[in-house]
C-alpha atoms as a PDB file:
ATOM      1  CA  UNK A   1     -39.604 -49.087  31.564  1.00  0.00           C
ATOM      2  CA  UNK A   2     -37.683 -46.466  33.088  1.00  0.00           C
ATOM      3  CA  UNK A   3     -34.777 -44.268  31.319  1.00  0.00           C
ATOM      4  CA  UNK A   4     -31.924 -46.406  33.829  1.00  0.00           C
ATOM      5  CA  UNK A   5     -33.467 -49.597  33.205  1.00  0.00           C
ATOM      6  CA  UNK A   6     -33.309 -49.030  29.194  1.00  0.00           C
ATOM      7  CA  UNK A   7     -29.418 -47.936  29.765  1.00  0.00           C
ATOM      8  CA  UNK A   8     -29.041 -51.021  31.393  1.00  0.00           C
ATOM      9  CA  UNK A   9     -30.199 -53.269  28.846  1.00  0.00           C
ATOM     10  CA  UNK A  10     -27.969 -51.557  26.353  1.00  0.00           C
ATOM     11  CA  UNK A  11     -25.228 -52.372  28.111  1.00  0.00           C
ATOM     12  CA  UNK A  12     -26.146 -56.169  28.283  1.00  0.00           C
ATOM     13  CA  UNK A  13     -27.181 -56.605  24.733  1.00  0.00           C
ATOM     14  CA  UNK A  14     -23.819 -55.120  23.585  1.00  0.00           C
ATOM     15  CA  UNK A  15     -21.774 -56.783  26.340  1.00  0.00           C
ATOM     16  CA  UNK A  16     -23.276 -59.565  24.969  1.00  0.00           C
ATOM     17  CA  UNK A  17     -23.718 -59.013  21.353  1.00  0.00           C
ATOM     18  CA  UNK A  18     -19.796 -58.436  21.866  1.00  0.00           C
ATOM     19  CA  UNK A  19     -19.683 -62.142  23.443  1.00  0.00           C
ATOM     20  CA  UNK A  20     -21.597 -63.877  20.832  1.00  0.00           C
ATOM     21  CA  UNK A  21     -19.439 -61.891  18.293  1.00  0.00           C
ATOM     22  CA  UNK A  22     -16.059 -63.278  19.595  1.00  0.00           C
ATOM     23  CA  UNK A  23     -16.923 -66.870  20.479  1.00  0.00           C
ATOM     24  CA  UNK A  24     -18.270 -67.372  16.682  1.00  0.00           C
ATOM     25  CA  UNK A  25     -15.031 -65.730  16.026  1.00  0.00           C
ATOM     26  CA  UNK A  26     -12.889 -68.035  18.395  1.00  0.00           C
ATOM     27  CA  UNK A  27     -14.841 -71.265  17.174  1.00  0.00           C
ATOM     28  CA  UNK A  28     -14.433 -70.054  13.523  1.00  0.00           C
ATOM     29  CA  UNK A  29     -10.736 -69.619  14.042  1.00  0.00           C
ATOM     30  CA  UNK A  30      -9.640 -73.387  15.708  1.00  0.00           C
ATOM     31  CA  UNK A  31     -12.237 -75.037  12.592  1.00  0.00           C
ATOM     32  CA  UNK A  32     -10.063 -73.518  10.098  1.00  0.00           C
ATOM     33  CA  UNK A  33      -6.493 -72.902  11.363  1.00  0.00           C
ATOM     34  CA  UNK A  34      -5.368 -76.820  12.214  1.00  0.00           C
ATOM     35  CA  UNK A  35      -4.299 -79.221   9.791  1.00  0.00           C
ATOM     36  CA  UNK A  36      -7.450 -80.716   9.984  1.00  0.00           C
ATOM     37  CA  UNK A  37     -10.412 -78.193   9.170  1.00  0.00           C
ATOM     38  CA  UNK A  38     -13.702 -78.979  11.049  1.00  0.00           C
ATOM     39  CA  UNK A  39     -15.193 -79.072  14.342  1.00  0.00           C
ATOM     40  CA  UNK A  40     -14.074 -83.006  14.585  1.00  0.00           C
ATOM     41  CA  UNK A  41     -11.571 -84.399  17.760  1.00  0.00           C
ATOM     42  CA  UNK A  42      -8.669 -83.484  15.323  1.00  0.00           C
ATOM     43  CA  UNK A  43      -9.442 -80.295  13.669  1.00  0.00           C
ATOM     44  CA  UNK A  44     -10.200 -78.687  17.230  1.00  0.00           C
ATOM     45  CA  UNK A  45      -7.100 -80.456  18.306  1.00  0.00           C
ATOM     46  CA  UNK A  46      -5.151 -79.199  15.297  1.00  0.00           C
ATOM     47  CA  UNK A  47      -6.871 -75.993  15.602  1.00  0.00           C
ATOM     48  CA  UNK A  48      -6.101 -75.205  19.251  1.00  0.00           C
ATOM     49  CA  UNK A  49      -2.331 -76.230  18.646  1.00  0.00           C
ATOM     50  CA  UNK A  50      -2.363 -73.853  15.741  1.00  0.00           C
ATOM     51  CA  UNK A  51      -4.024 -70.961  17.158  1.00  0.00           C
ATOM     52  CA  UNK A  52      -1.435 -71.552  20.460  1.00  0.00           C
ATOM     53  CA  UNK A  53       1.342 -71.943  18.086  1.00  0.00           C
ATOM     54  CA  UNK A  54       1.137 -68.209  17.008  1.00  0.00           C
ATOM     55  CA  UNK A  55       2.132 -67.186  20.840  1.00  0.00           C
ATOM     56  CA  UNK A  56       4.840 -69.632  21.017  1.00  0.00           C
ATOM     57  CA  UNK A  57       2.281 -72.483  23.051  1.00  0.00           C
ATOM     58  CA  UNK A  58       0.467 -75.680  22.016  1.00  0.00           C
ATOM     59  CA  UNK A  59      -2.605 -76.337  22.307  1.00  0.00           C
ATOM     60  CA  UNK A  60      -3.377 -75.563  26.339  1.00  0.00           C
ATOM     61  CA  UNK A  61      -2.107 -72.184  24.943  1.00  0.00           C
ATOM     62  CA  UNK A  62      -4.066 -72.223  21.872  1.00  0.00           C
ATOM     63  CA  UNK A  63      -7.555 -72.830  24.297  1.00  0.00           C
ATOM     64  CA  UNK A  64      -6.372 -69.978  26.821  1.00  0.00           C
ATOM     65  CA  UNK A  65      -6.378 -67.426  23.850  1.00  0.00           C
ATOM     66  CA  UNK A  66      -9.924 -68.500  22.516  1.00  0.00           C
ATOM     67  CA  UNK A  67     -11.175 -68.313  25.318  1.00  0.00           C
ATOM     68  CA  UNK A  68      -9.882 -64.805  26.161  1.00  0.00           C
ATOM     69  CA  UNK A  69     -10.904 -63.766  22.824  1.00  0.00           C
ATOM     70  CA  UNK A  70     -14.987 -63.433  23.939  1.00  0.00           C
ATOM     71  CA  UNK A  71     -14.500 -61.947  27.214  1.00  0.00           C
ATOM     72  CA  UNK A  72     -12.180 -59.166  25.339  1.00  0.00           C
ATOM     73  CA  UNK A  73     -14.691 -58.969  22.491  1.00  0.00           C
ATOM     74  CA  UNK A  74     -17.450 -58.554  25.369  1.00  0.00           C
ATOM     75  CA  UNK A  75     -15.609 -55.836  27.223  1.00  0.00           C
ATOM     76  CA  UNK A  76     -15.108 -53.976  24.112  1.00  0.00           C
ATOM     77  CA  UNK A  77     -18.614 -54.113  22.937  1.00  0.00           C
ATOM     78  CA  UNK A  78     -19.550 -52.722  26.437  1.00  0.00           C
ATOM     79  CA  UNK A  79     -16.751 -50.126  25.911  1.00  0.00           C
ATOM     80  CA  UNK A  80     -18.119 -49.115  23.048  1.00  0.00           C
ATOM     81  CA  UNK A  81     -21.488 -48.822  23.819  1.00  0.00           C
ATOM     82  CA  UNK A  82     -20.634 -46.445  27.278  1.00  0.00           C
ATOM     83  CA  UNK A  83     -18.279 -44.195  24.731  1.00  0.00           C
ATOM     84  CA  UNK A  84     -21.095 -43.911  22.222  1.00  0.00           C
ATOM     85  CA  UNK A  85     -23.871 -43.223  25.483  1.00  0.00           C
ATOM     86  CA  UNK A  86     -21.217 -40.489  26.634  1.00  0.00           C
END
């Protein structure tokens, strides 16, 4: 494998390690911050209300933020990885 193939594989496996990292985070979040803890129709119901609730939304707020959260986690894990390669 060349030396531009391995530097592109870094930058996938953090972009995506980054990913992984916020989605657990995002799922984690809506199970435990509705009414109703668990990964049931009402505690991600609850959950996205809650997590929307903190930016002044309900819950179509609550599922724009968790799913913003992953693609910002990704980015940063790839921003991380080209300031460490620098």
């Amino acid at each position: 494998m060349s030396k531009k193939e391995e530097d592109g594989l870094g930058g996938v496996f953090s972009t995506v390690g980054g990913g992984l990292t916020g989605a657990a985070g995002s799922v984690a979040a809506v199970s435990a911050a509705g009414t109703v803890t668990g990964l049931g129709a009402t505690g991600i119901t609850s959950g996205l209300a809650a997590v929307g609730a903190v930016a002044g939304g309900g819950m179509a707020a609550g599922l724009a933020i968790t799913i913003a959260a992953p693609l910002a986690a990704a980015a940063a894990g790839y921003g991380l990885y080209r300031w460490l390669k620098s």
